[in-house]
C-alpha atoms as a PDB file:
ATOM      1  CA  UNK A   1     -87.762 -85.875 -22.288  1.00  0.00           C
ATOM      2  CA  UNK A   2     -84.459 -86.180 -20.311  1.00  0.00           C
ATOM      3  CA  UNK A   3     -81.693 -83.516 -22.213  1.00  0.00           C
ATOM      4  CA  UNK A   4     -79.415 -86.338 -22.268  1.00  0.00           C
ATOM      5  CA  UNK A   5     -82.381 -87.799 -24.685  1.00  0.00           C
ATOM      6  CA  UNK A   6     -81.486 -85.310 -27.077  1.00  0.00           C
ATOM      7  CA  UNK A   7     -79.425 -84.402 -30.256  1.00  0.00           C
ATOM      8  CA  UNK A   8     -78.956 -80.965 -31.021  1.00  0.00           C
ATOM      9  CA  UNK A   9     -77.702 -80.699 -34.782  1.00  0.00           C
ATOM     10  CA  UNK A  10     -76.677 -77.213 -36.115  1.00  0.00           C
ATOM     11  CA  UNK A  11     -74.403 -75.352 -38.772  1.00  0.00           C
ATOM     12  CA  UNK A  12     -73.345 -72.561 -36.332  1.00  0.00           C
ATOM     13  CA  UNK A  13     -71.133 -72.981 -33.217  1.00  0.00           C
ATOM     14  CA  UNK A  14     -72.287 -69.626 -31.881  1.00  0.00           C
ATOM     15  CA  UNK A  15     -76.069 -70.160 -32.318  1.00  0.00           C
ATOM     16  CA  UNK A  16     -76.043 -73.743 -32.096  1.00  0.00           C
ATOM     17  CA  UNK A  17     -73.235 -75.854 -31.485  1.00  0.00           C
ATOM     18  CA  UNK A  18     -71.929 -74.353 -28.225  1.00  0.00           C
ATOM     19  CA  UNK A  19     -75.438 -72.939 -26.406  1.00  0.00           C
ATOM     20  CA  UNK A  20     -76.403 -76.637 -27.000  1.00  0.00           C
ATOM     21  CA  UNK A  21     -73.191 -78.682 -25.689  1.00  0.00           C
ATOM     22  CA  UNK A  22     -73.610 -75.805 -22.410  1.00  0.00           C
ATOM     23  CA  UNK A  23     -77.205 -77.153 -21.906  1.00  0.00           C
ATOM     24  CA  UNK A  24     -76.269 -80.673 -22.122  1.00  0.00           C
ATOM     25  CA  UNK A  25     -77.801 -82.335 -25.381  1.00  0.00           C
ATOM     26  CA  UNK A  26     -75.253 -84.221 -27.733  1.00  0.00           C
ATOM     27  CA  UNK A  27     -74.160 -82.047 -30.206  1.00  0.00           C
ATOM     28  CA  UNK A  28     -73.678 -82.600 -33.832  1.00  0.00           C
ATOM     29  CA  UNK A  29     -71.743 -79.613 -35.896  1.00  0.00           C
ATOM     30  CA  UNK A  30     -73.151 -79.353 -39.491  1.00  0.00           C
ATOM     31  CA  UNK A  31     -70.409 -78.541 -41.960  1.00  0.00           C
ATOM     32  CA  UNK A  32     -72.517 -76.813 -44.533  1.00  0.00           C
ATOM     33  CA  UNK A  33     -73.681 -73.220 -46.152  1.00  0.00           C
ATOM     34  CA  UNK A  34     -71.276 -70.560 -45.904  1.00  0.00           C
ATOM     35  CA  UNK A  35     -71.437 -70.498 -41.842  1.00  0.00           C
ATOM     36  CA  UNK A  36     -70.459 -74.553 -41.254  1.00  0.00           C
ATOM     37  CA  UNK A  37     -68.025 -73.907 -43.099  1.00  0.00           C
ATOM     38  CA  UNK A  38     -66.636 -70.581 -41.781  1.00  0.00           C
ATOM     39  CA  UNK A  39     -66.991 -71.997 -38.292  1.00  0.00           C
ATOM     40  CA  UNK A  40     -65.366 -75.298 -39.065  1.00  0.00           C
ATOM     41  CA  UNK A  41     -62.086 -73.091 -39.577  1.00  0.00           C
ATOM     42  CA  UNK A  42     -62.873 -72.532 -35.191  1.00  0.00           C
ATOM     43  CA  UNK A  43     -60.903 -74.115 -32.984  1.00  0.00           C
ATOM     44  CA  UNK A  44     -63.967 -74.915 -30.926  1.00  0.00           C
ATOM     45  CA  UNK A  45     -65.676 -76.609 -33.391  1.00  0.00           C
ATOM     46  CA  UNK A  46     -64.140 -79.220 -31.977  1.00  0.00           C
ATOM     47  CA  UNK A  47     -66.351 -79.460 -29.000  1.00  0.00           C
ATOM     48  CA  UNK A  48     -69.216 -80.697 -31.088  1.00  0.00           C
ATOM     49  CA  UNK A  49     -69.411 -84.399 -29.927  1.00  0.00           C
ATOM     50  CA  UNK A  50     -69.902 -84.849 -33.941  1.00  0.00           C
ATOM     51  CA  UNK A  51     -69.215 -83.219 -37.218  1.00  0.00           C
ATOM     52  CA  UNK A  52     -71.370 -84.130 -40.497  1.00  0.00           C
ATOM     53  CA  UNK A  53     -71.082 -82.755 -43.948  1.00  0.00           C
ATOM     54  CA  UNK A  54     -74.933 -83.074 -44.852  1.00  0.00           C
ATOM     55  CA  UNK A  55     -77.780 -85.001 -42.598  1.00  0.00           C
ATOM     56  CA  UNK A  56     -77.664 -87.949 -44.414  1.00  0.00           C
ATOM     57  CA  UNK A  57     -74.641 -88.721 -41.879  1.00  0.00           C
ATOM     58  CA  UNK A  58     -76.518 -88.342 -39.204  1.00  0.00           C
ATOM     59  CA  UNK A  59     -78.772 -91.726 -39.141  1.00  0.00           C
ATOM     60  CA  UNK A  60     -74.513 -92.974 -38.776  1.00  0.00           C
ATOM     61  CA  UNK A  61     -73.844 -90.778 -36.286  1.00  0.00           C
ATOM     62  CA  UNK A  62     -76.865 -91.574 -34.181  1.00  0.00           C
ATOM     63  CA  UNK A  63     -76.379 -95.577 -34.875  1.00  0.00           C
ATOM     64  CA  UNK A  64     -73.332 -95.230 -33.899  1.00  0.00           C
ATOM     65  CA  UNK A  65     -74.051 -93.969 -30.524  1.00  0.00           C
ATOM     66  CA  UNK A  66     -76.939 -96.689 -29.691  1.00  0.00           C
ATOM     67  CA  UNK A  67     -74.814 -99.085 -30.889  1.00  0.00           C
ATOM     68  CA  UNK A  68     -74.308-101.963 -28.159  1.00  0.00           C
ATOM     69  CA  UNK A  69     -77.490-100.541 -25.882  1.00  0.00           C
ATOM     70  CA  UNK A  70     -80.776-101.553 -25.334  1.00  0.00           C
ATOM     71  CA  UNK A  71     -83.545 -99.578 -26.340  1.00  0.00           C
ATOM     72  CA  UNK A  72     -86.105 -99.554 -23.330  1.00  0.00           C
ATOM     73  CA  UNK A  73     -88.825 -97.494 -25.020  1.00  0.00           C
ATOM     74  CA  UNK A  74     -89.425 -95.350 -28.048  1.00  0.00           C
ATOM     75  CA  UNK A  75     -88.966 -92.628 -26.415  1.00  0.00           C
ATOM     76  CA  UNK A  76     -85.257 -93.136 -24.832  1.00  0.00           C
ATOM     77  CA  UNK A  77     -83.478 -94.315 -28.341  1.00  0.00           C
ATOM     78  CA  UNK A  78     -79.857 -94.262 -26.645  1.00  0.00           C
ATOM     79  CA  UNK A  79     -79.319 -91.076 -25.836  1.00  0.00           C
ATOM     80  CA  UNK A  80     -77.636 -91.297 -22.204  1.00  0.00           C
ATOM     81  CA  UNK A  81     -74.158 -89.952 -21.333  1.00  0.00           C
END
C-alpha cells in the first residue's frame, strides 16, 4: 500500500494529526473527547486536510475525495495526491 493510499484519522494533532500529514497520508482531524476539542482551539489544526465531528462524517469526507475518479482496484479506492 502506497501512503498516498491512506487516511490517517485522529483526535490529537500532536499524536496524530501532524506525525501523519509529515509522513504523507491524508489526514482527517477528529473533533471529539476532551483532546479534539482542546486541539481544535490550535492554529495548526488547520493542516488536517479534514476536520469531522464524529466518524460518521467520514464515509463524506472520503466520497468526497474519490469523487470524479476511477477506481482501478479495491485496493487503490482514490487515495492519490
Amino acid at each position: 500500500m502506497q501512503t498516498e493510499e491512506i487516511a490517517y484519522v485522529g483526535d490529537r494533532l500532536d499524536n496524530d494529526v501532524l506525525p501523519a500529514r509529515q509522513a504523507g497520508p491524508f489526514t482527517v482531524f477528529l473533533i471529539r473527547g476532551p483532546w479534539g476539542f482542546v486541539h481544535a482551539q490550535r492554529p495548526e489544526a488547520s493542516q488536517a486536510n479534514a476536520k469531522i465531528t464524529g466518524l460518521k462524517d467520514l464515509v463524506a469526507v472520503l466520497a468526497d475525495r474519490c469523487k470524479d475518479r476511477l477506481v482501478p482496484s479495491p485496493r487503490k479506492i482514490c487515495f492519490q495526491h
